[in-house]
Each structure stands twice: as C-alpha cells, then as structure tokens.
PDB file of N, CA and C in Angstrom:
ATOM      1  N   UNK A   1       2.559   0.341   7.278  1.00  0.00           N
ATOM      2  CA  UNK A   1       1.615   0.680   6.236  1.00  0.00           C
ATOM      3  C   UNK A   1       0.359  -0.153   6.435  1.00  0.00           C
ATOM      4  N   UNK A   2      -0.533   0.644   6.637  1.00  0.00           N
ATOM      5  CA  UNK A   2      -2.145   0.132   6.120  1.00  0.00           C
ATOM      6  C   UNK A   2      -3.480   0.808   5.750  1.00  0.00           C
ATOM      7  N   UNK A   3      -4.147  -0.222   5.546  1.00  0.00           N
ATOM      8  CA  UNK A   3      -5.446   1.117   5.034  1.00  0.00           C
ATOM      9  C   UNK A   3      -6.686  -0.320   4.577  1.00  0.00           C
ATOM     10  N   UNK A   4      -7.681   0.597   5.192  1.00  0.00           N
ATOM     11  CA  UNK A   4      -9.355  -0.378   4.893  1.00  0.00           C
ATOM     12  C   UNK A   4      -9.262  -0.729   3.244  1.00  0.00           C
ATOM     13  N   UNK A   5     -10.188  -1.427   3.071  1.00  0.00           N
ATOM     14  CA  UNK A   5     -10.364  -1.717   1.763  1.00  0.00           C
ATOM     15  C   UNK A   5     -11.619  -0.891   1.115  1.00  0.00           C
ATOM     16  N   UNK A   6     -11.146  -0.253  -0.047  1.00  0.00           N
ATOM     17  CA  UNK A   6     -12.167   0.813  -0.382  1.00  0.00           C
ATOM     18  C   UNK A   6     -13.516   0.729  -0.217  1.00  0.00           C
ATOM     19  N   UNK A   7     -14.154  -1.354  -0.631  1.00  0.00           N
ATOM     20  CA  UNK A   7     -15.322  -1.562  -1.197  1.00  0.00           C
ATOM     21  C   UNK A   7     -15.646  -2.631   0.180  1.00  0.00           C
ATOM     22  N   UNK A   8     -14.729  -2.030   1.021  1.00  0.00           N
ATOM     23  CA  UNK A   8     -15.061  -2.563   2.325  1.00  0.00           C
ATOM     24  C   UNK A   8     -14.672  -1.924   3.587  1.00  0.00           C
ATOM     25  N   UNK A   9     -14.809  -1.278   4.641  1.00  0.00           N
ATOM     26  CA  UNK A   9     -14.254  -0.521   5.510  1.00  0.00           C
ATOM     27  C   UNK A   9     -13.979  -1.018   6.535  1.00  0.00           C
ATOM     28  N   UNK A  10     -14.571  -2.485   6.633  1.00  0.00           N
ATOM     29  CA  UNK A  10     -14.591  -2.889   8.123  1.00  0.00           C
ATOM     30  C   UNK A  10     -13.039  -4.144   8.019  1.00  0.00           C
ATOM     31  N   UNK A  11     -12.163  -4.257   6.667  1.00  0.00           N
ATOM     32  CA  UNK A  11     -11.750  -4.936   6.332  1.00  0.00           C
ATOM     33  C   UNK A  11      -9.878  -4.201   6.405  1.00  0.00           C
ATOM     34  N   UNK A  12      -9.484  -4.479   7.299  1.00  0.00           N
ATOM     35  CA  UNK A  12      -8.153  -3.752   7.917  1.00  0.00           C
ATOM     36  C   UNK A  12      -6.722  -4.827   6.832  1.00  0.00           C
ATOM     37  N   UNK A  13      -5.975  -4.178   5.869  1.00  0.00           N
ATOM     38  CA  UNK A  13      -5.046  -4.547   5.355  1.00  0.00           C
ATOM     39  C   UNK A  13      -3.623  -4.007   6.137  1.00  0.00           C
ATOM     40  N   UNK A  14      -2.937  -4.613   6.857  1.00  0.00           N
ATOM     41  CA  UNK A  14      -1.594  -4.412   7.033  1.00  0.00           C
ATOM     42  C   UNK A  14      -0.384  -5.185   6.746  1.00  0.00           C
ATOM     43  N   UNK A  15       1.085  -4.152   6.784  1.00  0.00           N
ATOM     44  CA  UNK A  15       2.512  -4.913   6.357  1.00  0.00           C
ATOM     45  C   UNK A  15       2.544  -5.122   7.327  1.00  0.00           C
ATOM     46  N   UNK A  16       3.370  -6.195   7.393  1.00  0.00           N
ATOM     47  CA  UNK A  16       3.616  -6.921   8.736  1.00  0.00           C
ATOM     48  C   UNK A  16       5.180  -6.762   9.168  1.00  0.00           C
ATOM     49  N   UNK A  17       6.218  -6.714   9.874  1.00  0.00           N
ATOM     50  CA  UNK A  17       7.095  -6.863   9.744  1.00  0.00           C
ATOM     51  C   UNK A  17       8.109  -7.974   8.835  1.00  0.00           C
ATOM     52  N   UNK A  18       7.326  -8.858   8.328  1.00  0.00           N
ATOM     53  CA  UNK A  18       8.131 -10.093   7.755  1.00  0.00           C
ATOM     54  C   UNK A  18       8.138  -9.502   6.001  1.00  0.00           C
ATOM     55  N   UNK A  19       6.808  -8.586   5.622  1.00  0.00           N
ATOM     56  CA  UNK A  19       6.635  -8.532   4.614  1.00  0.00           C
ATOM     57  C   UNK A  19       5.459  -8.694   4.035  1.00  0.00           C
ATOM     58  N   UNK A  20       4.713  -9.688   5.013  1.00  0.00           N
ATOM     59  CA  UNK A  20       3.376 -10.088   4.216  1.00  0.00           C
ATOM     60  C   UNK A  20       2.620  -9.381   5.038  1.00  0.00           C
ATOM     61  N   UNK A  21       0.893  -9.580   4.494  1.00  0.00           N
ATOM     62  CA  UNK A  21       0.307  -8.993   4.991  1.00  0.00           C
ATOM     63  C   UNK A  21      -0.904  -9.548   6.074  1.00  0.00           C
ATOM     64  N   UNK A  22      -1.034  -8.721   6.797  1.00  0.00           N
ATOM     65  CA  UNK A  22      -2.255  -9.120   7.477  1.00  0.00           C
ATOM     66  C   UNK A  22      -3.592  -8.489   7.604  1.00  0.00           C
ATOM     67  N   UNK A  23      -5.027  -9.406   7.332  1.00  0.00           N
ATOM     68  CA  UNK A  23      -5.906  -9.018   7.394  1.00  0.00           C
ATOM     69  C   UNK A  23      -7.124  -9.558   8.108  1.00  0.00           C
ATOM     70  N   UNK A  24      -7.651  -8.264   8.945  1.00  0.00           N
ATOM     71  CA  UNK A  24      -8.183  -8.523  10.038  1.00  0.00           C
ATOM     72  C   UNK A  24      -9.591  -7.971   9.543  1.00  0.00           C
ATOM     73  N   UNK A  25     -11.152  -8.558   9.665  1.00  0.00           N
ATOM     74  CA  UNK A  25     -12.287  -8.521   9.897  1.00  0.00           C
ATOM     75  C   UNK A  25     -13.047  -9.146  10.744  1.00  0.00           C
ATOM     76  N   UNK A  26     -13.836  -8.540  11.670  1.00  0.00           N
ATOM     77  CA  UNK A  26     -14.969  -9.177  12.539  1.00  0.00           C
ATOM     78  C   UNK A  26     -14.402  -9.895  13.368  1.00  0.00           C
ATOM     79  N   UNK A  27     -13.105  -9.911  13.879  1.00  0.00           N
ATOM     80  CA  UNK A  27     -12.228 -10.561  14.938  1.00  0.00           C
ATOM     81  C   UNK A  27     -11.447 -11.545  14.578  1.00  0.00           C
ATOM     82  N   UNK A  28     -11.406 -11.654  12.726  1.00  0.00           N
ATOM     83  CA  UNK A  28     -11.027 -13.028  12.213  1.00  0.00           C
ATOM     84  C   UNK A  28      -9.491 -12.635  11.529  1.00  0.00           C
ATOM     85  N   UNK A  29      -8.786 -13.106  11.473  1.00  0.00           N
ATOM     86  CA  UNK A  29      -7.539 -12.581  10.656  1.00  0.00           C
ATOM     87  C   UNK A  29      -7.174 -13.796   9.737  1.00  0.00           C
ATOM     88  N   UNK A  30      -6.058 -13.197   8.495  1.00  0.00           N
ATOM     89  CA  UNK A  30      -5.383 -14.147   7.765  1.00  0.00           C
ATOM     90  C   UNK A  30      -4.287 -13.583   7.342  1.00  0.00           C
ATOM     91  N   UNK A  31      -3.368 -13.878   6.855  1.00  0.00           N
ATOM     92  CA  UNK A  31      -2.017 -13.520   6.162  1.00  0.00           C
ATOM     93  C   UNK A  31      -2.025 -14.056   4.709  1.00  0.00           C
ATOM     94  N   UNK A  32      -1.509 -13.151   4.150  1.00  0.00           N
ATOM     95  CA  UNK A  32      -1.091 -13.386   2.902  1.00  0.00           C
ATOM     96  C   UNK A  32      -0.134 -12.569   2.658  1.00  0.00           C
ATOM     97  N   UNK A  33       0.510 -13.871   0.668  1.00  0.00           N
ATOM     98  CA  UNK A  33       1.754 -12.861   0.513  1.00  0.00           C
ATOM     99  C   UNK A  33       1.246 -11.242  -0.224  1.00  0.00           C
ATOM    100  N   UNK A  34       2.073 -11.006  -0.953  1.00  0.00           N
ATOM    101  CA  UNK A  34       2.009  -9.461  -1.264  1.00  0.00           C
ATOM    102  C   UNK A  34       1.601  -9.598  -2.619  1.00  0.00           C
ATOM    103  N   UNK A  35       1.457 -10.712  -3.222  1.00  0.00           N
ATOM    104  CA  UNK A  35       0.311 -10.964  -4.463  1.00  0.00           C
ATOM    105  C   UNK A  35      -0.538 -11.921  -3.901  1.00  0.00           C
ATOM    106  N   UNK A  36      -1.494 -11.886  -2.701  1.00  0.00           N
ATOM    107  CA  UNK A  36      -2.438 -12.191  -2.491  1.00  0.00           C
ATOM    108  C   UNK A  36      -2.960 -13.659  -2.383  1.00  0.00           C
ATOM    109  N   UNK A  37      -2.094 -14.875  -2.056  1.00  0.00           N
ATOM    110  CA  UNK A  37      -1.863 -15.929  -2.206  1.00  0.00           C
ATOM    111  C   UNK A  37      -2.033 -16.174  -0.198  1.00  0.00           C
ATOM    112  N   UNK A  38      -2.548 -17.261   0.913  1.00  0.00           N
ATOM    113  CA  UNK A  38      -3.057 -17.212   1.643  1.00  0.00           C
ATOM    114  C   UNK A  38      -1.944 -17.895   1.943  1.00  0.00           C
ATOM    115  N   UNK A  39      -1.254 -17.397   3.262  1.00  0.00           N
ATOM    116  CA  UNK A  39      -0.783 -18.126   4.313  1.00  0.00           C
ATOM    117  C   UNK A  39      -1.261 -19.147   5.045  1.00  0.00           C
ATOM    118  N   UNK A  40      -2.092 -18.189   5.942  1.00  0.00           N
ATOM    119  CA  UNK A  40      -2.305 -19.176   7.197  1.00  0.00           C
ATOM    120  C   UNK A  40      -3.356 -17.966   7.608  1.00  0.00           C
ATOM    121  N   UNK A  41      -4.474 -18.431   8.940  1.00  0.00           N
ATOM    122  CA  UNK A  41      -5.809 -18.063   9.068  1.00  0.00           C
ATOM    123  C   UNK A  41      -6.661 -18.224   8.800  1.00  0.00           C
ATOM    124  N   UNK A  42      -8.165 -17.438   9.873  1.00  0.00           N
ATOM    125  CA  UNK A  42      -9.119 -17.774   9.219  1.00  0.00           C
ATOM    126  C   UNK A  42      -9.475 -17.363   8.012  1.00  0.00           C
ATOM    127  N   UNK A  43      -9.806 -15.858   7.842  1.00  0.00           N
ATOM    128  CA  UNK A  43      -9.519 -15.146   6.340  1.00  0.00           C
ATOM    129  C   UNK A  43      -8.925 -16.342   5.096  1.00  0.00           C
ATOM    130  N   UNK A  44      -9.312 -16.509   4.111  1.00  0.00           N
ATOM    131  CA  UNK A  44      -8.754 -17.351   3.253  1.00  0.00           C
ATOM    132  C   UNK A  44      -8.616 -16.666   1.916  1.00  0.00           C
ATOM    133  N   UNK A  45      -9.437 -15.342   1.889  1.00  0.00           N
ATOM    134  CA  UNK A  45      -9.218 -14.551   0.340  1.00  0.00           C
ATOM    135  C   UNK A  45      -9.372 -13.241   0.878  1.00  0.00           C
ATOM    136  N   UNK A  46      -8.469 -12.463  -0.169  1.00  0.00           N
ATOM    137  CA  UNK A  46      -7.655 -11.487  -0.341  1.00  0.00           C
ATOM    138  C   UNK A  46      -7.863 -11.362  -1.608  1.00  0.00           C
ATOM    139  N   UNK A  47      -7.780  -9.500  -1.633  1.00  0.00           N
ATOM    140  CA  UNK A  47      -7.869  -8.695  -2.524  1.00  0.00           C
ATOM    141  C   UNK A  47      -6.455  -8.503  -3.433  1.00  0.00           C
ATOM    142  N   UNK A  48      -6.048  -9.033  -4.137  1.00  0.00           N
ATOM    143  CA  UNK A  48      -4.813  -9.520  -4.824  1.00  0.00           C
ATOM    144  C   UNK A  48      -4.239  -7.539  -5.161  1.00  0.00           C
ATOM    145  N   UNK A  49      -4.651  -7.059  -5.335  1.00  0.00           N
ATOM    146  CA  UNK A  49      -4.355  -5.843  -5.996  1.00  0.00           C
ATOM    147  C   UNK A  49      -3.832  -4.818  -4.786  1.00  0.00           C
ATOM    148  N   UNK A  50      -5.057  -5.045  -3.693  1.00  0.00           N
ATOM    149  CA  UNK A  50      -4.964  -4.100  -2.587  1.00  0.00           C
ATOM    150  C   UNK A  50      -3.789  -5.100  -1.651  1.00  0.00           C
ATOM    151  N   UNK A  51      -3.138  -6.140  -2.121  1.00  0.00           N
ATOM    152  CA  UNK A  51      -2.280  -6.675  -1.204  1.00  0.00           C
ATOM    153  C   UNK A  51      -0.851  -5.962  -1.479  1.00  0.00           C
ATOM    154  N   UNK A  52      -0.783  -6.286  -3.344  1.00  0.00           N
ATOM    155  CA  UNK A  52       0.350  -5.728  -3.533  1.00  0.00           C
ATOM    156  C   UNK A  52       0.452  -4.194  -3.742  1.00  0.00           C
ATOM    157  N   UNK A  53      -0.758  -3.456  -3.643  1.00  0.00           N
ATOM    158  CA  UNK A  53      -0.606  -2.033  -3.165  1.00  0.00           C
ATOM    159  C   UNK A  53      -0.279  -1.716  -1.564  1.00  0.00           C
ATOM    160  N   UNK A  54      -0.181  -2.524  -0.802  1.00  0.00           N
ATOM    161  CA  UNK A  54       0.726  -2.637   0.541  1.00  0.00           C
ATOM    162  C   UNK A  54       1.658  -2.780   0.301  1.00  0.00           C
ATOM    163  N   UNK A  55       2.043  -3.759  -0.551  1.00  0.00           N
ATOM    164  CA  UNK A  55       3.591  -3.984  -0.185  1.00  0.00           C
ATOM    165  C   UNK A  55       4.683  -3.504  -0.861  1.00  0.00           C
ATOM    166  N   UNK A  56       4.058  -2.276  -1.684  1.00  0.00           N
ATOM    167  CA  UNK A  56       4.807  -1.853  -2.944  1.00  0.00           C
ATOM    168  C   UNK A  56       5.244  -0.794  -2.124  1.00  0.00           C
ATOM    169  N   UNK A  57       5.796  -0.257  -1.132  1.00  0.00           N
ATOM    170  CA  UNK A  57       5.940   0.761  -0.512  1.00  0.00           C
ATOM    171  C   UNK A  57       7.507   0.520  -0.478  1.00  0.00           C
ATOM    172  N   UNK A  58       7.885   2.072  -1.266  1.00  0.00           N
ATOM    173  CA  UNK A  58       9.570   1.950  -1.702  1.00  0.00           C
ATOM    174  C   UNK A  58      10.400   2.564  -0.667  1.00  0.00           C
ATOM    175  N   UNK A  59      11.727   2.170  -0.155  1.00  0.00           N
ATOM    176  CA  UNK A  59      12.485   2.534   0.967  1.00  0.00           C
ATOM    177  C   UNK A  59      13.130   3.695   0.654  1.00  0.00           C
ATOM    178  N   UNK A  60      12.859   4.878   1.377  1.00  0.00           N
ATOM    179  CA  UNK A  60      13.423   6.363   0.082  1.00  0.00           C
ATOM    180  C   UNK A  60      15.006   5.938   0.430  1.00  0.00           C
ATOM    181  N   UNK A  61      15.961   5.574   1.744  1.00  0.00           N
ATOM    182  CA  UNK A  61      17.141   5.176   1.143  1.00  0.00           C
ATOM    183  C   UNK A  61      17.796   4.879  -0.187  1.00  0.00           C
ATOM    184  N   UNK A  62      16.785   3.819  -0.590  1.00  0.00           N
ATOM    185  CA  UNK A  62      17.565   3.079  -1.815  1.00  0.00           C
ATOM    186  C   UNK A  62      16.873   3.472  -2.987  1.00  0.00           C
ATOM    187  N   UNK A  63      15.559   4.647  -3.103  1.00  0.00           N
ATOM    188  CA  UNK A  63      15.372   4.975  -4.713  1.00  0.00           C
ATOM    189  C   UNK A  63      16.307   5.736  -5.233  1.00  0.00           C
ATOM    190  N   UNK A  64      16.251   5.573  -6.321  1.00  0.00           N
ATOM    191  CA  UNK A  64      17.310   6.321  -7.338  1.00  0.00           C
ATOM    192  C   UNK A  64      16.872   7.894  -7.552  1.00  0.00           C
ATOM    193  N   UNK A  65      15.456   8.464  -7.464  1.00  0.00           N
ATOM    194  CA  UNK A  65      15.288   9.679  -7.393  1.00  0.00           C
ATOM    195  C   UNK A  65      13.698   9.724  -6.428  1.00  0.00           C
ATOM    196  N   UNK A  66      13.594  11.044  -6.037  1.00  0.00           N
ATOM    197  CA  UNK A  66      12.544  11.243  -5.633  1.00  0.00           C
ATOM    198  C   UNK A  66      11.293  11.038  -5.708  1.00  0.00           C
ATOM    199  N   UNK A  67      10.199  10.336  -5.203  1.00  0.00           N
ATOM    200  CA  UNK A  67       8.664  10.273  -6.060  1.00  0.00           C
ATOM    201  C   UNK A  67       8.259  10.941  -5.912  1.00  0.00           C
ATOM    202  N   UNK A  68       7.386  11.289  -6.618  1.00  0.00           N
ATOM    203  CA  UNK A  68       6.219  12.479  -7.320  1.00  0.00           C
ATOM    204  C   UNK A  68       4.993  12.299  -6.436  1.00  0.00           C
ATOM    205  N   UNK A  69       4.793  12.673  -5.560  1.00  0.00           N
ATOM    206  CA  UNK A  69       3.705  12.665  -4.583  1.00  0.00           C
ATOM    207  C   UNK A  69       3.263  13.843  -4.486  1.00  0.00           C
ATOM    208  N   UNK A  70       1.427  13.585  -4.874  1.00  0.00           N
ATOM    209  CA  UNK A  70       0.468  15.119  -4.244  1.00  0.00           C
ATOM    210  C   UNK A  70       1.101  15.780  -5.339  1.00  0.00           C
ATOM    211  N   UNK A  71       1.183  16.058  -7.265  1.00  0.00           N
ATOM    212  CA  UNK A  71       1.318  17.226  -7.374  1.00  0.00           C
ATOM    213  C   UNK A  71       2.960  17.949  -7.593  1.00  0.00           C
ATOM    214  N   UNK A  72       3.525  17.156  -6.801  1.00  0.00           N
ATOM    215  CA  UNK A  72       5.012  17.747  -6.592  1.00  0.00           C
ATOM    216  C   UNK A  72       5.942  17.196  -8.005  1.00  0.00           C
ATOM    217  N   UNK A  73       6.698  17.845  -8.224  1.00  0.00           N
ATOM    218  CA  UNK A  73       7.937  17.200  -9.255  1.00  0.00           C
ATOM    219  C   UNK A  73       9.112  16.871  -8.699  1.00  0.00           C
ATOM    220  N   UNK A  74       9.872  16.088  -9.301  1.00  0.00           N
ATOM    221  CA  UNK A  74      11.478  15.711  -8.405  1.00  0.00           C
ATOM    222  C   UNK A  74      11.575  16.560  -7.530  1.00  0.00           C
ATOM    223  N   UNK A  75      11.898  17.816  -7.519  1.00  0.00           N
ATOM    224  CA  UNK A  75      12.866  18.683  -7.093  1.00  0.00           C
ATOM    225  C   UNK A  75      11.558  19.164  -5.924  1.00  0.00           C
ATOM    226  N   UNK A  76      10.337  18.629  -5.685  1.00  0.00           N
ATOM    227  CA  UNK A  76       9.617  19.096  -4.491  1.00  0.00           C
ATOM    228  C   UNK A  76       9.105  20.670  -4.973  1.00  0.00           C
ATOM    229  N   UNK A  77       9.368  21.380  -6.072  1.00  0.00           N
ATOM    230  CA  UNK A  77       8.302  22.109  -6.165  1.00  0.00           C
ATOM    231  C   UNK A  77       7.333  22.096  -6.879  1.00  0.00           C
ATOM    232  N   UNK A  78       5.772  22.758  -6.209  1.00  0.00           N
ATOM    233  CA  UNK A  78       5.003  22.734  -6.373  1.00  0.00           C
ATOM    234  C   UNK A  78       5.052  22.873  -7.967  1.00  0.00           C
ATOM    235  N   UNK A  79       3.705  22.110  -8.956  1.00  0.00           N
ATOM    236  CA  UNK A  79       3.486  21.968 -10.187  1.00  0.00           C
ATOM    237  C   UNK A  79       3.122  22.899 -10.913  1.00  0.00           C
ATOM    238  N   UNK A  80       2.195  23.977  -9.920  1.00  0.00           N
ATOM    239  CA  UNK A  80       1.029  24.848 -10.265  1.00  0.00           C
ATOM    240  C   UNK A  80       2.453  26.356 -10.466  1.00  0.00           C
ATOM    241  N   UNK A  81       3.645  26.153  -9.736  1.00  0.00           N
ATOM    242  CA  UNK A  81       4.452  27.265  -9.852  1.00  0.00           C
ATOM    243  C   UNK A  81       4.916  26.972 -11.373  1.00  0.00           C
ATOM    244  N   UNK A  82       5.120  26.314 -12.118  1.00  0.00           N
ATOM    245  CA  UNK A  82       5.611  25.538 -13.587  1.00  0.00           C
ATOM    246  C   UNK A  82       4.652  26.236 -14.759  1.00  0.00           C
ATOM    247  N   UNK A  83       3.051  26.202 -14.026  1.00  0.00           N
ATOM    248  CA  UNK A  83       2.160  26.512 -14.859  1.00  0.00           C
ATOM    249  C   UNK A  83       2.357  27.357 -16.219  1.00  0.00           C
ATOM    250  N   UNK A  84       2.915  28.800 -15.506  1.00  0.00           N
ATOM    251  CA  UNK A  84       2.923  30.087 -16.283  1.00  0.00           C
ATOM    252  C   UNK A  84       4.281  29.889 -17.345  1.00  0.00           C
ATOM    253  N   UNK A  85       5.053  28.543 -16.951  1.00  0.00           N
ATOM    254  CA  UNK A  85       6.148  28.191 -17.867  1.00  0.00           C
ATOM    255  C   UNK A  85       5.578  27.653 -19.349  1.00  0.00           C
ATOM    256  N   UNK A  86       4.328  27.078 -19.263  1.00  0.00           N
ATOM    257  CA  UNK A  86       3.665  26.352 -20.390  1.00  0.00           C
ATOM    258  C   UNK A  86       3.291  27.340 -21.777  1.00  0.00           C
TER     259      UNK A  86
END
C-alpha cells in the first residue's frame, strides 16, 4: 500500500513490510509509526492522519464481513440496482 500526499505529490507514503511507514521526498526518506510518530531518517515529520490511513488496511481473511467499496453493499451488488426498492 501507498499513495502521494494529496497537498503534496512529490511526497511518496508507503507500508513497509514491518508495518510502519516509509516516506520518501527529494531523495530524503524517514519512517514512521502508523500514528505518525518518527523513527529514524532524514524526514522528521509526517502527516499523522495520512500515516494511519496507510496502515489501516484490513486483511479480508480475518474481517468479519465484507467492505463496502465504490458504491457496493455486503453482498457486492451494485447500489443503484436497490434504487427502484426505495
């Protein structure tokens, strides 16, 4: 998982295998945890919000039901088919 920072593009957020994250600008990197607290690197601050929106990424193994992504309901059909139920 990763993704630029909205109010910055040149600013690369990734999970790392351990868990935390890493962030890379202008050739400089830093780590932090997943509420935004600084490891180690040059980087020394982090976007506390956009850290733990990395690391909140749920293992579909172990959820208890399906997430609602794009529109969809549990059961994966489309919302807009429900409509004419209203």
């Amino acid at each position: 998982m990763s993704m630029t920072h909205p109010f910055d593009p040149d600013c690369l957020y990734e999970l790392t295998e351990e868990g935390n994250i890493r962030i890379t600008q202008d050739g400089k990197t830093g780590f932090f945890t997943g509420e935004g607290i600084h490891i180690s690197g040059e980087i020394r601050s982090a976007d506390p919000q956009m850290c733990n929106w990395i690391t909140n990424v749920p293992n579909p193994d172990t959820q208890l039901t399906t997430s609602r992504i794009a529109g969809r309901d549990d059961a994966g059909e489309s919302v807009s088919s429900h409509l004419g139920e209203f």
